[in-house]
Protein backbone atom coordinates (compact mmCIF):
# COMPACT_ATOMS: atom_id res chain seq x y z
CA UNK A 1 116.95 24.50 120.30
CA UNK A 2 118.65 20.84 120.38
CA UNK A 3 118.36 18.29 117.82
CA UNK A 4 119.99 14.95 117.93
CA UNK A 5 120.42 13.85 114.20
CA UNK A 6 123.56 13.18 114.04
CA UNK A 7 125.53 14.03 111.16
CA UNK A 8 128.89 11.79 110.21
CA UNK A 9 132.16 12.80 108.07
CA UNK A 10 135.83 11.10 107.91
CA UNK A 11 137.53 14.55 109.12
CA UNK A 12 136.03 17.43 110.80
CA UNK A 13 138.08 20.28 110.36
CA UNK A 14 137.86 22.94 113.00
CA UNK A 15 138.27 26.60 111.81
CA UNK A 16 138.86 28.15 108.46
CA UNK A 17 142.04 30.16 108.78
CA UNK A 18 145.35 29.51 107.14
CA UNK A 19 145.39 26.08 108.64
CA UNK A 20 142.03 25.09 108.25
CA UNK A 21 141.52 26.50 104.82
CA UNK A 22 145.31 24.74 103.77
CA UNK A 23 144.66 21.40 105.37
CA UNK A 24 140.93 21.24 103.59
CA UNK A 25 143.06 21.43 100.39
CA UNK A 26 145.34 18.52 100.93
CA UNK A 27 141.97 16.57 101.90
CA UNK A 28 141.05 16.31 98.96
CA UNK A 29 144.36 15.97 97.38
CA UNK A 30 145.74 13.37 99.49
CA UNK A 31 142.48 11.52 100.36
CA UNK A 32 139.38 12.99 97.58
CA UNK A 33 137.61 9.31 98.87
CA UNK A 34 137.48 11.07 102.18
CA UNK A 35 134.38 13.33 103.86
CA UNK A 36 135.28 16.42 105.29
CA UNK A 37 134.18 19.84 106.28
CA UNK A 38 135.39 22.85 107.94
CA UNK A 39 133.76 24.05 110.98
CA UNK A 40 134.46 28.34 111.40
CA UNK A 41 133.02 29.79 114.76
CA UNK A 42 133.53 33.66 112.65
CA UNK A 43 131.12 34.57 109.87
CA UNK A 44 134.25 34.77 107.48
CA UNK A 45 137.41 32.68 106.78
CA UNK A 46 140.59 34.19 107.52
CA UNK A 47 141.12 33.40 110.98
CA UNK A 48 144.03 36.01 112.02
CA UNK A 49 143.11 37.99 108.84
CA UNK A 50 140.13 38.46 109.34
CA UNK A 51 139.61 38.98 112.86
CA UNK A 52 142.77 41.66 113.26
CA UNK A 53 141.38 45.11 111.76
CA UNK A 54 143.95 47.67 113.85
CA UNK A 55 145.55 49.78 111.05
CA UNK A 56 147.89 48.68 109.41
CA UNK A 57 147.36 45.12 110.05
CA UNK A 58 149.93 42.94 107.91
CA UNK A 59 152.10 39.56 107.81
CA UNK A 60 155.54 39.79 109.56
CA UNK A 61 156.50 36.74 107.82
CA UNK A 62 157.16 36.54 103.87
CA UNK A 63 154.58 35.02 101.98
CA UNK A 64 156.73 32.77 99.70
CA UNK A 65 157.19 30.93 103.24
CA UNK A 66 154.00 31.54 104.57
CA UNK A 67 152.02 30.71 101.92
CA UNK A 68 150.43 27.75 100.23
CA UNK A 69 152.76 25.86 98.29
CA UNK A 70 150.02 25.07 95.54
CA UNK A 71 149.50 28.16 95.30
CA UNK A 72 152.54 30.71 94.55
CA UNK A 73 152.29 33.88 96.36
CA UNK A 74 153.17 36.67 93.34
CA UNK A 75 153.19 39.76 95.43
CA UNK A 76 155.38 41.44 97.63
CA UNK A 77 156.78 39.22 100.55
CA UNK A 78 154.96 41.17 103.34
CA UNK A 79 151.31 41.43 102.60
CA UNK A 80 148.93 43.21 103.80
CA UNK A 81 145.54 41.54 105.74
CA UNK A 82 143.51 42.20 103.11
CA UNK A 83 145.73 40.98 100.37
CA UNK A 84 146.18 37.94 102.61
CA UNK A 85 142.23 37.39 102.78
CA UNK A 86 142.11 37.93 99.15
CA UNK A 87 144.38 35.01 98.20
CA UNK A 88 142.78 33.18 101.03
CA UNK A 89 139.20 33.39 98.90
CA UNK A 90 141.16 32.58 95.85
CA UNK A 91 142.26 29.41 97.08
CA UNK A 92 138.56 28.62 98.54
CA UNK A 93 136.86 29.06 95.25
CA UNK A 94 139.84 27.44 92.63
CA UNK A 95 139.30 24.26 95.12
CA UNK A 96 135.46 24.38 95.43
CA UNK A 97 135.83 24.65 98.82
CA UNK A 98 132.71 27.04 100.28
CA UNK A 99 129.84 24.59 99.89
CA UNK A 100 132.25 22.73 102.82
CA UNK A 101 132.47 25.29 105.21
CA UNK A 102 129.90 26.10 107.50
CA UNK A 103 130.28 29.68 109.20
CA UNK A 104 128.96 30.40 112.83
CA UNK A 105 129.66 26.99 114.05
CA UNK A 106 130.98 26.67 117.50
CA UNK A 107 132.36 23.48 118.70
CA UNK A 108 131.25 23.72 122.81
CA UNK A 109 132.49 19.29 123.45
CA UNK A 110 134.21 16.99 122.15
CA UNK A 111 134.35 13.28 123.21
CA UNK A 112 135.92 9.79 122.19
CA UNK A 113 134.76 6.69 122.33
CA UNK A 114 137.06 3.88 121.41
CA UNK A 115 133.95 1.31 121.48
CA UNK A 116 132.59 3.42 118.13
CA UNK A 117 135.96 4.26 117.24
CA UNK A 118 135.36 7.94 116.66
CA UNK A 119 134.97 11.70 118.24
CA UNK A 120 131.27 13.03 118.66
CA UNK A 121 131.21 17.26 119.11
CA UNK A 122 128.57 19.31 120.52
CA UNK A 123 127.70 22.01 118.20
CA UNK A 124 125.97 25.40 118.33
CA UNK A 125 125.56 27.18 115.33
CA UNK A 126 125.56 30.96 116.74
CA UNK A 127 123.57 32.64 113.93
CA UNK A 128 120.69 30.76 115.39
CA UNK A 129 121.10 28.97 118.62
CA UNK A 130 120.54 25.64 117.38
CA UNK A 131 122.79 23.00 118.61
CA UNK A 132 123.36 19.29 117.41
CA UNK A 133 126.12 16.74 117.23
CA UNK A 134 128.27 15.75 114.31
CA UNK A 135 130.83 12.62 114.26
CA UNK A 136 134.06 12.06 112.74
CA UNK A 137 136.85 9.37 112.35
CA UNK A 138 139.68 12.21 112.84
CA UNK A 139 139.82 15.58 113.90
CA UNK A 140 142.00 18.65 112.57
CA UNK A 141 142.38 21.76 115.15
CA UNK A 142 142.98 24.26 113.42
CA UNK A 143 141.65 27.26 115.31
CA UNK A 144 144.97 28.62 116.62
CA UNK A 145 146.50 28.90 119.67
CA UNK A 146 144.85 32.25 121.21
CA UNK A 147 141.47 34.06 121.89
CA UNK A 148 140.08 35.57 118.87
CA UNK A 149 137.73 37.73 121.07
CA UNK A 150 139.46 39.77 123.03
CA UNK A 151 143.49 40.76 123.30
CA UNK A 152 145.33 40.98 126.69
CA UNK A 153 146.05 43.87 128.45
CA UNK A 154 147.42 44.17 132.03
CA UNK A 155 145.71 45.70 134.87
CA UNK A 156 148.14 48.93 135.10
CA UNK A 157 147.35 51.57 138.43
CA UNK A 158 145.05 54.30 137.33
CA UNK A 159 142.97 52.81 133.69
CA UNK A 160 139.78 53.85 135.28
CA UNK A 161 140.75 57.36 135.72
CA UNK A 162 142.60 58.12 132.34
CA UNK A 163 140.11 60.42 130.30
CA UNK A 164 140.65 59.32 126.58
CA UNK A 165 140.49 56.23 124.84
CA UNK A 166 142.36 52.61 125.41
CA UNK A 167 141.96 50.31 122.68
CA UNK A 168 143.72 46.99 122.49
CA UNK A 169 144.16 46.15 118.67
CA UNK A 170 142.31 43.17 118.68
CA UNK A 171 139.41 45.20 119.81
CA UNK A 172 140.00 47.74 117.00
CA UNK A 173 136.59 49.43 115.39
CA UNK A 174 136.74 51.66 111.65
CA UNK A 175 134.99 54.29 113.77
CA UNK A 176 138.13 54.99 115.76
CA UNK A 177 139.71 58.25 115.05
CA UNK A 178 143.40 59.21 115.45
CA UNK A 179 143.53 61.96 113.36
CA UNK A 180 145.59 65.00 114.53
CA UNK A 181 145.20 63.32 118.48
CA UNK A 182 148.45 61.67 120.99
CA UNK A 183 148.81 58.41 120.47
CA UNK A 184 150.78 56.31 122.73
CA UNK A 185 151.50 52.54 121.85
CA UNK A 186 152.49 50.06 124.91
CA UNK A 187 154.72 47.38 123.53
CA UNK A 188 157.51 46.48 121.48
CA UNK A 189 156.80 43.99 119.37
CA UNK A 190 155.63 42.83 115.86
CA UNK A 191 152.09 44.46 116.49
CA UNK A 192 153.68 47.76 117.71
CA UNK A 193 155.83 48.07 114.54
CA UNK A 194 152.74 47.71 112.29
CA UNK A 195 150.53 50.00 113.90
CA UNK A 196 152.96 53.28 114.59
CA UNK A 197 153.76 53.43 110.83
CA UNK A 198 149.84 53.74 110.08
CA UNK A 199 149.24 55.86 113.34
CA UNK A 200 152.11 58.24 112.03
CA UNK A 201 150.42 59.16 108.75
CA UNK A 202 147.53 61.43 110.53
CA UNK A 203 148.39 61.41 114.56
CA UNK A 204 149.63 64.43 115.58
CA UNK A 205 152.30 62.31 117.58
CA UNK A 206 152.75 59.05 118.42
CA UNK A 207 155.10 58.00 121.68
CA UNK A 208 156.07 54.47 121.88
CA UNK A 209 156.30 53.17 125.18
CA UNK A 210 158.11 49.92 126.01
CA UNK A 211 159.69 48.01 128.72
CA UNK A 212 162.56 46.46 127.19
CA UNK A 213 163.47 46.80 123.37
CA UNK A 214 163.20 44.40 120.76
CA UNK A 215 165.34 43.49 117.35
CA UNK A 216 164.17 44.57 114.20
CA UNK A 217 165.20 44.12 110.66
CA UNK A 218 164.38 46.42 108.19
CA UNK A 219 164.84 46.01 104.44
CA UNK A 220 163.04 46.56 101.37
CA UNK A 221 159.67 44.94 100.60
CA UNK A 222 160.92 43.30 97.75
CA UNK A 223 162.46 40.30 96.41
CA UNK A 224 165.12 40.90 93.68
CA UNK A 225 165.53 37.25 93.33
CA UNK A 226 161.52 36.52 92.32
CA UNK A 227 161.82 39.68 90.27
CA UNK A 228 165.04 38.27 88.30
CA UNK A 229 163.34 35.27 87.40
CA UNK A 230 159.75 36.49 86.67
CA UNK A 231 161.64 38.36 83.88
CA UNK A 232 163.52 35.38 82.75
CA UNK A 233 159.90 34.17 82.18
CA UNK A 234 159.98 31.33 85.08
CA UNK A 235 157.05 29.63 86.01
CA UNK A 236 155.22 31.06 89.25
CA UNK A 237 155.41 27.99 90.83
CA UNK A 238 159.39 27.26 90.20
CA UNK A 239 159.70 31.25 91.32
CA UNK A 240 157.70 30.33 94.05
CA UNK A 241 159.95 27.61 95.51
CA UNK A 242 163.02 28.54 94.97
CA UNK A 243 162.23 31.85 96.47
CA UNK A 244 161.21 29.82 99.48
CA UNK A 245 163.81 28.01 99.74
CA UNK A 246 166.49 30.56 99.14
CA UNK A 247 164.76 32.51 102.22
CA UNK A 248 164.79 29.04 104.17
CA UNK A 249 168.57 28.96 103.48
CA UNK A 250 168.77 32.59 104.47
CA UNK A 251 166.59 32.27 107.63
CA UNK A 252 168.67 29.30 108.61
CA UNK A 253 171.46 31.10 108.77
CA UNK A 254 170.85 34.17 110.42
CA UNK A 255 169.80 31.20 113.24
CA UNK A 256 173.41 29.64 113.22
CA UNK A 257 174.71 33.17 113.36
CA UNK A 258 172.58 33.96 116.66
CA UNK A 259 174.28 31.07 118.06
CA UNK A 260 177.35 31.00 116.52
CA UNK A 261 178.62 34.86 116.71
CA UNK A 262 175.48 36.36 118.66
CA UNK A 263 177.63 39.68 119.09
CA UNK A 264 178.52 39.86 115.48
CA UNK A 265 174.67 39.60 114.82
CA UNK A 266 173.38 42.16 117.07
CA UNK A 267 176.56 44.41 115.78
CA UNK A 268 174.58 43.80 111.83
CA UNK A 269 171.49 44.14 113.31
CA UNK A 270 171.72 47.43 115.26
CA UNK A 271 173.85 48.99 112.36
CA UNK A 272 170.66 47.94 109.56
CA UNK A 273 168.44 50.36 112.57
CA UNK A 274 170.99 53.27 113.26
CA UNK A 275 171.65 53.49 109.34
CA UNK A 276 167.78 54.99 109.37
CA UNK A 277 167.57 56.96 112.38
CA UNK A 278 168.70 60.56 113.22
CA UNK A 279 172.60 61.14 113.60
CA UNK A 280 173.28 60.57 117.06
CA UNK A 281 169.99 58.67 117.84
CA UNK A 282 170.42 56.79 121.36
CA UNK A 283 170.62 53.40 120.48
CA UNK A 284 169.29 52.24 123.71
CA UNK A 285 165.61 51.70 122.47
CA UNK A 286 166.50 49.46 119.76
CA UNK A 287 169.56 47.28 122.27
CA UNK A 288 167.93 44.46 123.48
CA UNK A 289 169.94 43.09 126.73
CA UNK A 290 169.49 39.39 125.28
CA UNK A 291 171.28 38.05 122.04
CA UNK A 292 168.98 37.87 118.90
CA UNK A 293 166.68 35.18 118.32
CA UNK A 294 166.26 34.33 121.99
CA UNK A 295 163.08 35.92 120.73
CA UNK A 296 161.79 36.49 117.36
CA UNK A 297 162.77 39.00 114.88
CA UNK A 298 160.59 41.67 113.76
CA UNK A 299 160.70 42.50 109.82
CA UNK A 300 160.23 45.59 109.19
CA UNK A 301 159.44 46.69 105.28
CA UNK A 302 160.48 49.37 103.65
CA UNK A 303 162.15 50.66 107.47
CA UNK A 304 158.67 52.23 107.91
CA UNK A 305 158.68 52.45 111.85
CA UNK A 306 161.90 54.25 111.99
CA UNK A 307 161.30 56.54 108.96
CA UNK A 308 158.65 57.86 111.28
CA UNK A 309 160.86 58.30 114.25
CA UNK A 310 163.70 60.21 111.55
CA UNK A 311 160.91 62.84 110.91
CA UNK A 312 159.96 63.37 114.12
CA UNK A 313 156.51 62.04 114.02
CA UNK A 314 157.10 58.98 116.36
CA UNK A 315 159.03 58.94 120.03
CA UNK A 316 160.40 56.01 121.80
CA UNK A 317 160.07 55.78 125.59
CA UNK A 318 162.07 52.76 127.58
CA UNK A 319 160.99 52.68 130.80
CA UNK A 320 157.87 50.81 133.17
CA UNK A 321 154.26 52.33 133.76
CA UNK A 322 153.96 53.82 137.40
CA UNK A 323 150.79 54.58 136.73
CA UNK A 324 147.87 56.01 134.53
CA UNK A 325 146.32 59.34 135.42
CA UNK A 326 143.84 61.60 133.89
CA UNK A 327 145.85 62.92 130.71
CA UNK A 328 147.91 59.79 130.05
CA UNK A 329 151.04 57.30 131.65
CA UNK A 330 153.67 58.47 134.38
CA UNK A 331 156.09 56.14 133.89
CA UNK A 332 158.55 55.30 136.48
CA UNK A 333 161.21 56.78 135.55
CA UNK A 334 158.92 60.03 136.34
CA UNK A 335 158.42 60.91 132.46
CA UNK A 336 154.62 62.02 131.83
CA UNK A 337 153.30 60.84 128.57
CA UNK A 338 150.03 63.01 127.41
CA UNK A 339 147.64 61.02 125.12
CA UNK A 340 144.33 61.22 123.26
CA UNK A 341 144.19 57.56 122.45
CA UNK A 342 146.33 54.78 124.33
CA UNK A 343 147.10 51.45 122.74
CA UNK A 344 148.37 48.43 124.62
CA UNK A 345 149.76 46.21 121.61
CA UNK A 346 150.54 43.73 124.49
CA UNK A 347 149.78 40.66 123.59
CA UNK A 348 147.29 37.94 123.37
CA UNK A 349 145.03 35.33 125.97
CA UNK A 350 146.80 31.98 124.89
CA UNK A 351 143.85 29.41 124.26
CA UNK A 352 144.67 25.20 123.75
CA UNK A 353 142.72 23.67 121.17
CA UNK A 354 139.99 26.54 121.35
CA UNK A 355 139.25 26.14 125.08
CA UNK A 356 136.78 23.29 124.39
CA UNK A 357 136.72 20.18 126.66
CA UNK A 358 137.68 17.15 125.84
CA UNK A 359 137.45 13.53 126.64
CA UNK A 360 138.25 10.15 126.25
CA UNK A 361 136.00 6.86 126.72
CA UNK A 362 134.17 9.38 129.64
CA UNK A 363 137.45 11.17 131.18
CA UNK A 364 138.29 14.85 130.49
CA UNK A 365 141.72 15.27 128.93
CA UNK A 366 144.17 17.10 130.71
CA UNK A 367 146.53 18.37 128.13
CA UNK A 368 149.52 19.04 130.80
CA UNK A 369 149.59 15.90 131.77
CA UNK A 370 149.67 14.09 127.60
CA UNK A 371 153.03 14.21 125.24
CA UNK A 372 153.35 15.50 122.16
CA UNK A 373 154.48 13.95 118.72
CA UNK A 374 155.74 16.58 116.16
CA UNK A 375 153.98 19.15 118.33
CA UNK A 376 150.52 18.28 116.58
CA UNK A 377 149.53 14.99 118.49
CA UNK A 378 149.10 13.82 122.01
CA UNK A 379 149.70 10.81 123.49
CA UNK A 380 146.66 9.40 124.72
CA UNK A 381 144.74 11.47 122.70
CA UNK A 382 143.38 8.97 119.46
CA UNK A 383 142.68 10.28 115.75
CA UNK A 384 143.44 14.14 116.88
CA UNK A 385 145.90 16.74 114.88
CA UNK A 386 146.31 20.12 116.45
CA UNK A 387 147.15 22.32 112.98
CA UNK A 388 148.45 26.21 113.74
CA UNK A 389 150.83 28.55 112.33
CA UNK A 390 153.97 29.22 113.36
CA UNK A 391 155.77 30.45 116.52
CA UNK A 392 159.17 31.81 115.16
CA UNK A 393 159.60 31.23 111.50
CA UNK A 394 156.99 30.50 108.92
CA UNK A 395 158.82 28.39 106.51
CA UNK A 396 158.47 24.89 108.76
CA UNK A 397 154.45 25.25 108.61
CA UNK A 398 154.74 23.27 104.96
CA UNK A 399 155.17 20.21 107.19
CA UNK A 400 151.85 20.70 108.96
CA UNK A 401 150.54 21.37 105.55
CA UNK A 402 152.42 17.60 103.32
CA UNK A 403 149.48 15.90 105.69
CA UNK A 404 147.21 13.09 105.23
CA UNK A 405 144.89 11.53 108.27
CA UNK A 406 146.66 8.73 109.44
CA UNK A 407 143.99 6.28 109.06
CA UNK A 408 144.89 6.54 105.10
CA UNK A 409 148.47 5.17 106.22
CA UNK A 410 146.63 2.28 107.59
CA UNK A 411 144.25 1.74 105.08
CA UNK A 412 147.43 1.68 103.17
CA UNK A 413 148.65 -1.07 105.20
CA UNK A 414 145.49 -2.81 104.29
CA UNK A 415 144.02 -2.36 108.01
CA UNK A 416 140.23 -1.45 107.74
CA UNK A 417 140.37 2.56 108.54
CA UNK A 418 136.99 2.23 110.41
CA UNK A 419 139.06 0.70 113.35
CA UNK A 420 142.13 2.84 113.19
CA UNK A 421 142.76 3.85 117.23
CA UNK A 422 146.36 6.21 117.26
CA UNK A 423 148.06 6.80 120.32
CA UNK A 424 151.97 7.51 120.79
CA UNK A 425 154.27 6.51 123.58
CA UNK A 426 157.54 7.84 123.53
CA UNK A 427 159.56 4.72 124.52
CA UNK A 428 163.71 5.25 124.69
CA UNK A 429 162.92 7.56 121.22
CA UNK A 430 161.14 5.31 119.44
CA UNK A 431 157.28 6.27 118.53
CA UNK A 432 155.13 3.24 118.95
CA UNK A 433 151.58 3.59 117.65
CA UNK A 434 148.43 1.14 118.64
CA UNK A 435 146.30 0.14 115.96
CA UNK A 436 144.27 -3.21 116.04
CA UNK A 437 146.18 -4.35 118.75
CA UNK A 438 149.16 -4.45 116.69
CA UNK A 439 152.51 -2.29 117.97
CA UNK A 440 154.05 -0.76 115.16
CA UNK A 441 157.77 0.85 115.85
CA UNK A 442 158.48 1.26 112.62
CA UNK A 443 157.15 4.97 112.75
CA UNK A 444 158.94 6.97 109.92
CA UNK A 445 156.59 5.91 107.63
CA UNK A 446 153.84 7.15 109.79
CA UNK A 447 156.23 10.55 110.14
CA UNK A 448 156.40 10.42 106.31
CA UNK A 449 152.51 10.19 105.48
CA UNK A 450 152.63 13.01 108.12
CA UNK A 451 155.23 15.31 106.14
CA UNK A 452 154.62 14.27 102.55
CA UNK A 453 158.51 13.07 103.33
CA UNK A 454 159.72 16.58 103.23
């Protein structure tokens, strides 16, 4: 069923994750003159939270980072999904925000016109089939950058003829059961070190198999520093910065070490891992061959995955699949891994701007061939923010978050916002944005309305 009323707002935010639901906040902060609502494909917010339901399932990122800064995070840094989702609804309903948000709502087109001087989308709301169109002045992506539906999992020799279960952990149901069964995890990364703690409380064993090792750090899931000044009787939101910025400081430089003395890192690094393991442990599963932060960290609270390994309950296995057969992985190497259960934590389908076509004044957007600015717009691209979390630390997402549309820098100016057009060449380093017809180079105080100057 198609209807063509169209409906009109100032901002259209897509998706109501930790994006979405953060930049409706600063909407009506920045800019409570300004329409807006928040378009969520899922029948929940959450996004990652709420999608994810493999046991287990929590942050790898602190949440005095992480989180909202209007909002101080009082629990322990790493949280779990649900605790996430929890302060997630308490930020919706302190801010009023569910009468904007309108679940089942897939965005299937969107198009420009710089004649009207703003984006029209096709919509389909999926709870019943209906689709429409709805209008805005500016759009905020903030759907992520993968597929929610389904994980990724190579096409190994063999799947069809292994007899038990594979479950990606995307594709996780509550009627799986691992109790007292072989598990084997494929992977080595931030998903695997979540899920073989949980696995190891019931699983009879649980093999980790992976093709080249990764770095973790363990430590405690704690922060003396917010505990010290809770009971100096701080206030949550002084705790909550300075905690954040203290683990900014810290984060920073771990980075300059990595750089700086990359073999004095990995020496700290390896020694936080052996410290935890049985005497003698080989240290090749936890060695990665490149120097750390050429990829991302894993933290690991309370040293969870290797307490499991210490009592025997976990195994690690470095080596490549050969092959699946009937009763598990031959690996090639020739070790035979026997499972019940087998669970590729191997990634996810990476998915730009929600896979939805685009265009501008009639011509689909190629996004290869645009250039970004701050890595949220694109140049050619008018009145368009692309809002996700991060990719290697959580404490820079604040910037995304210090954001108001850039037409309220122009109506600022005292140029009419109805005829705000942004686009950004990148000429010799200097940013030069269209607007009216009139070049402005002057663009820090476009970066600033951006970033809340911080």
């Amino acid at each position: 069923m198609t209807t063509n009323e169209p409906v009109h707002y100032d901002v259209l935010i897509v998706g109501a994750g930790i994006s979405g639901v953060g930049s409706a906040v600063h909407m009506q902060e920045q800019c409570p003159e300004r329409s807006f609502v928040i378009l969520e494909k899922f029948e929940s917010f959450g996004g990652t939270w709420h999608m994810h339901k493999y046991p287990g399932v929590r942050s790898d990122s602190d949440l005095y980072t992480f989180g909202y800064r209007f909002k101080p995070w009082v629990g322990a840094p790493i949280a779990t999904s649900a605790e996430i989702k929890k302060y997630m609804g308490e930020v919706i309903e302190e801010n009023n925000l569910a009468p904007k948000i309108r679940y089942r709502h897939r965005i299937t087109n969107a198009s420009w016109s710089s004649k009207d001087n703003k984006w029209t989308v096709d919509v389909t709301r999926l709870d019943t089939n209906q689709s429409f169109k709805m209008s805005c002045n500016f759009l905020y992506m903030c759907q992520g950058y993968y597929n929610q539906d389904k994980g990724y999992t190579p096409e190994w020799p063999g799947m069809d003829t292994f007899k038990g279960q594979i479950v990606h952990p995307m594709e996780w149901t509550e009627d799986i059961d691992y109790a007292g069964k072989n598990v084997l995890v494929i992977g080595s990364g931030a998903t695997t070190a979540t899920v073989v703690p949980e696995f190891t409380k019931t699983a009879k064993h649980v093999t980790v198999l992976q093709r080249s090792p990764t770095y973790f750090i363990p430590g405690r899931n704690v922060d003396d520093l917010a505990d010290t000044l809770r009971q100096l009787e701080i206030d949550e939101k002084w705790i909550h910065e300075i905690v954040r910025r203290k683990r900014l400081f810290d984060g920073k430089a771990v980075t300059e070490m990595s750089f700086n003395q990359p073999e004095e890192l990995k020496a700290f690094l390896l020694e936080g891992i052996k410290a935890l393991l049985p005497e003698d442990y080989d240290m090749k599963h936890f060695t990665p061959s490149y120097r750390p932060w050429q990829q991302r960290i894993a933290f690991v609270p309370d040293g969870d995955l290797f307490a499991g390994i210490k009592a025997g309950k976990a195994t690690m296995v470095t080596d490549e699949i050969e092959t699946f057969n009937a009763t598990g992985v031959l690996t090639k190497g020739g070790v035979q891994i026997d499972a019940d259960l087998i669970v590729p934590a191997t990634g996810f389908h990476l998915s730009v701007l929600g896979d939805i076509p685009f265009s501008v004044d009639g011509r689909p957007v190629n996004w290869n061939d645009t250039v970004t600015y701050r890595g949220m717009m694109f140049s050619g691209v008018p009145n368009l923010v692309w809002i996700m979390g991060y990719f290697r630390a959580s404490g820079r997402r604040k910037r995304l978050f210090r954001m108001s549309p850039i037409h309220h820098h122009f109506e600022l100016k005292g140029w009419p916002e109805t005829t705000v057009i942004v686009r950004f060449w990148i000429i010799s380093g200097i940013c030069v944005a269209a607007a009216l017809g009139v070049f402005i180079a002057d663009f820090t105080s476009i970066a600033d309305t951006f970033t809340g100057g911080h």
